[in-house]
Protein backbone atom coordinates (compact mmCIF):
# COMPACT_ATOMS: atom_id res chain seq x y z
CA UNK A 1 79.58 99.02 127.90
CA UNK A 2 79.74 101.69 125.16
CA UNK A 3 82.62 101.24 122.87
CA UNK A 4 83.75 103.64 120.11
CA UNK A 5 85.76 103.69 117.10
CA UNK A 6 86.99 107.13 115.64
CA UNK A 7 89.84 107.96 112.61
CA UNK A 8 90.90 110.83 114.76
CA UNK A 9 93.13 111.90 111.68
CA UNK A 10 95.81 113.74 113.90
CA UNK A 11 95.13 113.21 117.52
CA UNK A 12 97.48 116.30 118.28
CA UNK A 13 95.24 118.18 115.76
CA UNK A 14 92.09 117.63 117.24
CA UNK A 15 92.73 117.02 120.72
CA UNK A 16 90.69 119.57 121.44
CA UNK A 17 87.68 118.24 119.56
CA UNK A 18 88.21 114.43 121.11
CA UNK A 19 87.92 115.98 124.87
CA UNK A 20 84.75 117.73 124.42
CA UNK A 21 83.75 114.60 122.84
CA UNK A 22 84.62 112.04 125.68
CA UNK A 23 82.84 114.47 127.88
CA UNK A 24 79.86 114.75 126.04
CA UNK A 25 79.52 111.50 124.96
CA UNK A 26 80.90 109.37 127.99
CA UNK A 27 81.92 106.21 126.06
CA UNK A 28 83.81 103.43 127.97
CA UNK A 29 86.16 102.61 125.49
CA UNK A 30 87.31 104.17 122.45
CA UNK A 31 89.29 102.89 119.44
CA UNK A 32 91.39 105.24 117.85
CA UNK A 33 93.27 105.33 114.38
CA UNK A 34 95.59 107.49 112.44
CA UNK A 35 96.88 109.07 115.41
CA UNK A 36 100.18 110.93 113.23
CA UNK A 37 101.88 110.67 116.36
CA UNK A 38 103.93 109.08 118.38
CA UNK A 39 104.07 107.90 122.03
CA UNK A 40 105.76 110.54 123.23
CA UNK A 41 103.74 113.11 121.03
CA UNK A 42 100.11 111.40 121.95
CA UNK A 43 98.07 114.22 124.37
CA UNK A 44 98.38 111.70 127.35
CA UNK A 45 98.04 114.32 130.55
CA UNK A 46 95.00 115.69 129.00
CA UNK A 47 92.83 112.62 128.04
CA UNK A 48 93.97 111.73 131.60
CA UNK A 49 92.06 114.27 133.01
CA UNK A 50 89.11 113.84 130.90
CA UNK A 51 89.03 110.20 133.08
CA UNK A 52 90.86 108.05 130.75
CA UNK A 53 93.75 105.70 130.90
CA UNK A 54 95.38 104.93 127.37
CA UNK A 55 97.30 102.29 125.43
CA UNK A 56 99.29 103.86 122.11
CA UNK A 57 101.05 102.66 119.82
CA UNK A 58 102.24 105.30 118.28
CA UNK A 59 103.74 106.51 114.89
CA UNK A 60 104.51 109.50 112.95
CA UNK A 61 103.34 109.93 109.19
CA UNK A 62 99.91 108.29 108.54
CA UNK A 63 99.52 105.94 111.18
CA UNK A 64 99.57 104.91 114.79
CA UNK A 65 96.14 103.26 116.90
CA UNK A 66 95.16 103.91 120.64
CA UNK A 67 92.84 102.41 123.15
CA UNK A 68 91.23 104.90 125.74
CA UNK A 69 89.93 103.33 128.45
CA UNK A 70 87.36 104.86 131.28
CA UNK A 71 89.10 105.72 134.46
CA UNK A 72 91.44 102.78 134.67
CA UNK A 73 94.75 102.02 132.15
CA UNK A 74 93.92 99.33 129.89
CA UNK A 75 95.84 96.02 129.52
CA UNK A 76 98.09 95.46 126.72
CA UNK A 77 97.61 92.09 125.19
CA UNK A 78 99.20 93.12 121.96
CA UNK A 79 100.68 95.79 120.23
CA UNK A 80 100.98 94.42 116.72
CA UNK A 81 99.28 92.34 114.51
CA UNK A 82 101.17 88.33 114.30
CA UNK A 83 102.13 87.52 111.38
CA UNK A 84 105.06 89.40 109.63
CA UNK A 85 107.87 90.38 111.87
CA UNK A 86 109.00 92.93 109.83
CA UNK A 87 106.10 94.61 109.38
CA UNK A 88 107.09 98.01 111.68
CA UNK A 89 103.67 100.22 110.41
CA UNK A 90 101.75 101.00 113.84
CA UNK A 91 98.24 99.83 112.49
CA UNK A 92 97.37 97.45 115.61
CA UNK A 93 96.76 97.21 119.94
CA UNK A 94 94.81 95.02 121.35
CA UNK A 95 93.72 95.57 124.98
CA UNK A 96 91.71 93.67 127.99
CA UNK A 97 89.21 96.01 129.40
CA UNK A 98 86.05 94.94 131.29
CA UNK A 99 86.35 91.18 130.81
CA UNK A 100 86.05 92.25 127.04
CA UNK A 101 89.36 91.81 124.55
CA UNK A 102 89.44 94.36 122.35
CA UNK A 103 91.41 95.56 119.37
CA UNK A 104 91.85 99.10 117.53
CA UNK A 105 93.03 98.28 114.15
CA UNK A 106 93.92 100.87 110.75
CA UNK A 107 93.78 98.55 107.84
CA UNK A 108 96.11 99.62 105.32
CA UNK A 109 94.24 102.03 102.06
CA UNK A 110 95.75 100.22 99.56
CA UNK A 111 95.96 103.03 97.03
CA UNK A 112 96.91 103.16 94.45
CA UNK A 113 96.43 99.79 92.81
CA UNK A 114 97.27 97.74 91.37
CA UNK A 115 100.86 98.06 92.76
CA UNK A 116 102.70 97.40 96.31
CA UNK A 117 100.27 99.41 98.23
CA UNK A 118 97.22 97.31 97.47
CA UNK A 119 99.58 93.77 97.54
CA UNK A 120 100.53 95.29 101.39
CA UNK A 121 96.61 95.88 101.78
CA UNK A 122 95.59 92.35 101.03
CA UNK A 123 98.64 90.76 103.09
CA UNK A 124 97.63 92.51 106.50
CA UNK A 125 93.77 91.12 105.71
CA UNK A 126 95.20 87.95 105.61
CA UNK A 127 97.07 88.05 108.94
CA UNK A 128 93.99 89.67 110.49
CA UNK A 129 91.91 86.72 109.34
CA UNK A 130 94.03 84.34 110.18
CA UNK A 131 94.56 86.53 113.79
CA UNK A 132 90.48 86.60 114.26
CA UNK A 133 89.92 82.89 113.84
CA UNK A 134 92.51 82.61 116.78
CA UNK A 135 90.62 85.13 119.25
CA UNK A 136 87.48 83.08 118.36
CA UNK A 137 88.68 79.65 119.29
CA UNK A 138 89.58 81.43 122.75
CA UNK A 139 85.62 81.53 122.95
CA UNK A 140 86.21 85.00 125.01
CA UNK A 141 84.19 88.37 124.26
CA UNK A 142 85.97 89.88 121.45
CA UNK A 143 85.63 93.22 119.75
CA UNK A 144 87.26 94.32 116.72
CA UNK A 145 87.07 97.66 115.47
CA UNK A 146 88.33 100.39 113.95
CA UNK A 147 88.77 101.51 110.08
CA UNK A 148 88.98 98.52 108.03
CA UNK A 149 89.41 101.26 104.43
CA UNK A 150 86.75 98.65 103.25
CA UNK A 151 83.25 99.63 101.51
CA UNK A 152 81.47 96.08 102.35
CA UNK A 153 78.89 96.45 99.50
CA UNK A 154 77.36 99.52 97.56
CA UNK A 155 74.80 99.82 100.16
CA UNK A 156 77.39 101.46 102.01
CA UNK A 157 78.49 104.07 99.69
CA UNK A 158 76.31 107.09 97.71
CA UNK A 159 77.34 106.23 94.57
CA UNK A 160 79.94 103.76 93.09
CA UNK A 161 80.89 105.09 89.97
CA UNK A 162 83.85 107.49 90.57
CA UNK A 163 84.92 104.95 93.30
CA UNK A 164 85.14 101.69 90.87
CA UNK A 165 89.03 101.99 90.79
CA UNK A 166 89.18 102.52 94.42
CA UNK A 167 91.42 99.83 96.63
CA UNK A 168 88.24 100.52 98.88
CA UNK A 169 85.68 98.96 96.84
CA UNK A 170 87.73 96.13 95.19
CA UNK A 171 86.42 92.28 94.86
CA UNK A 172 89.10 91.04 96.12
CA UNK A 173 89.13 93.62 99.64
CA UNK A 174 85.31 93.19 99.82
CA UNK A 175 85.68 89.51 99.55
CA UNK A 176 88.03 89.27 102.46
CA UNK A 177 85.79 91.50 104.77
CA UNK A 178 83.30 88.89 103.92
CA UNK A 179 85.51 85.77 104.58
CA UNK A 180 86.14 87.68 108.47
CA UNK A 181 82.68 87.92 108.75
CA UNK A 182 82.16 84.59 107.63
CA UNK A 183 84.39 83.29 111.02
CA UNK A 184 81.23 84.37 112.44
CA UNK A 185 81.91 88.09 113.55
CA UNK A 186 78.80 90.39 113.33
CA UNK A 187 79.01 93.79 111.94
CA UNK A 188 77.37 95.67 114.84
CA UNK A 189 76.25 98.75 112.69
CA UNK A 190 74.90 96.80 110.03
CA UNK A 191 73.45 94.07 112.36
CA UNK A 192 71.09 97.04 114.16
CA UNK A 193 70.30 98.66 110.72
CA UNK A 194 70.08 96.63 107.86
CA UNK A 195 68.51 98.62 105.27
CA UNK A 196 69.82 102.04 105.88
CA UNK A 197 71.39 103.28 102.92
CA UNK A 198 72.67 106.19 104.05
CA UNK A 199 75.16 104.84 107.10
CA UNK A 200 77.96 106.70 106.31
CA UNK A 201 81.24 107.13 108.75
CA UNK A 202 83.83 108.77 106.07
CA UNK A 203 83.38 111.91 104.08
CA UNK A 204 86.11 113.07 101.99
CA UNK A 205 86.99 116.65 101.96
CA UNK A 206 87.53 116.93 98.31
CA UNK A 207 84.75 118.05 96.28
CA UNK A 208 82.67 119.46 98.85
CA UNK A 209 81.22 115.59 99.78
CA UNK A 210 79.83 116.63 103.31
CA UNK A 211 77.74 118.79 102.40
CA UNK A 212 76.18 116.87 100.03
CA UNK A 213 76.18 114.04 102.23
CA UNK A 214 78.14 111.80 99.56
CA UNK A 215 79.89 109.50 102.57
CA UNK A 216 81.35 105.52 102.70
CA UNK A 217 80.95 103.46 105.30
CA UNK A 218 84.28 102.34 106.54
CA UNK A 219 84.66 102.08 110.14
CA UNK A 220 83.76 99.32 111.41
CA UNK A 221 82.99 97.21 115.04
CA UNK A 222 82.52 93.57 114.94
CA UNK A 223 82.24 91.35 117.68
CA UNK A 224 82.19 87.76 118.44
CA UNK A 225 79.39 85.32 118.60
CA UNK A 226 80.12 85.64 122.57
CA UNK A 227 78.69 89.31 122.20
CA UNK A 228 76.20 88.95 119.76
CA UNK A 229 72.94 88.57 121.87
CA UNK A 230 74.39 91.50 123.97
CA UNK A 231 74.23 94.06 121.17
CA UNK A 232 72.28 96.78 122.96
CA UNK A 233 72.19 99.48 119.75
CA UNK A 234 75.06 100.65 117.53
CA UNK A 235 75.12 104.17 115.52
CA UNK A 236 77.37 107.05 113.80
CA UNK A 237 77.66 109.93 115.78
CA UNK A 238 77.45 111.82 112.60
CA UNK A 239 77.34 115.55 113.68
CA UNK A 240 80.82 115.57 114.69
CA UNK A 241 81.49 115.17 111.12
CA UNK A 242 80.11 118.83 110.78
CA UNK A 243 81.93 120.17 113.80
CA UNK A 244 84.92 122.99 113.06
CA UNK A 245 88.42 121.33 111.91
CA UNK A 246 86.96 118.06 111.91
CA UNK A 247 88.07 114.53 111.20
CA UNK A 248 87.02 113.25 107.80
CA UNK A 249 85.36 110.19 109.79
CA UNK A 250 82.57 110.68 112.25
CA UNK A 251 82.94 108.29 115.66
CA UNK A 252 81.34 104.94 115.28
CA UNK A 253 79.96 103.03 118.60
CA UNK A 254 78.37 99.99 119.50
CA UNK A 255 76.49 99.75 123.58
CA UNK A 256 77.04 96.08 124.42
CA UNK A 257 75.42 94.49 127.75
CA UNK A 258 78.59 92.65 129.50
């Protein structure tokens, strides 16, 4: 099973660019974030016809998260993360697809901070942990992916220094990536490539950081001890970075055997 995870960064925008994709690339399931859309807005008849079924949770503004599934509609398990009732930002769906449960999620940026932004940041970590440790005492195949707006360590940026104020790169958001990991969730990217520096899956547009190859590593797919030994390969599909009216984040996947 080849799962994806891909900051589409206006899914009306680059519709376009995500069909020629699925085609090309024939992943099973993909994990999208930042839709900027809503339900009824989200390009349903066309990813339809590339073979997929879809769960959306949709939103305008900055957020919203899908779940496109190959040739079949996935399951909706959830379409929120537990935790805060009042919480109405579209940032989580979790889905049962191929005896596999699996979540896209948008963690909140947290800029700027200090302030509300990066308090609201560090809350929604905290109900994801606490939200993991439940799917792992289910013992079921569990994947978790999506963008997590978390630089793990400075192996996974090209340089720190204009970043250091950054809600990305802060203790206190690195040190609850590492508490989730610590559940015992395996970072399938870093898991198949541990010393590769240059594993970037974000490149901001601003000061021309593409080009130069100046990227973060962001996006993220973790999965459960379950899935562990299964880990087949996991990589960036970094050219679609480069491709015409792109997303700032290139698609990140991970081929599990299940």
């Amino acid at each position: 099973m080849k799962i994806a995870t891909w900051n589409i960064n206006s899914v009306k925008r680059r519709s376009h660019i995500l069909i020629e994709w699925l085609k090309a690339a024939e992943p099973d399931v993909v994990c999208l974030q930042e839709l900027k859309a809503t339900e009824a807005d989200f390009p349903l008849a066309a990813i339809e016809a590339a073979g997929y079924g879809a769960a959306v949770v949709g939103q305008k503004t900055w957020n919203g998260v899908a779940v496109l599934t190959r040739d079949e509609t996935p399951l909706v398990v959830r379409s929120s993360l537990p935790g805060d009732a009042a919480d109405t930002q579209a940032r989580y769906v979790e889905v049962a697809y191929g005896g596999v449960l699996i979540a896209s999620l948008y963690l909140p940026n947290g800029n700027p901070q200090p302030g509300p932004k990066f308090d609201y940041k560090l809350a929604w970590f905290e109900r994801l942990i606490v939200h993991a440790q439940s799917l792992l005492d289910t013992g079921e195949r569990v994947v978790l992916a999506g963008d997590y707006n978390v630089v793990p360590t400075d192996h996974d940026i090209y340089a720190t220094r204009s970043w250091l104020d950054d809600a990305l790169l802060q203790p206190e958001s690195r040190a609850a990536y590492q508490r989730l990991l610590a559940q015992g969730w395996t970072d399938t990217l870093r898991f198949k490539h541990p010393k590769d520096h240059g594993l970037y899956t974000f490149w901001d547009y601003m000061r021309n950081r593409w080009p130069r190859d100046a990227g973060l590593r962001i996006d993220h797919i973790l999965v459960s001890p379950t899935l562990k030994r299964r880990i087949v390969d996991a990589r960036v599909h970094k050219a679609m970075r480069g491709v015409e009216g792109a997303s700032d984040h290139a698609p990140v996947w991970v081929e599990l055997k299940v």
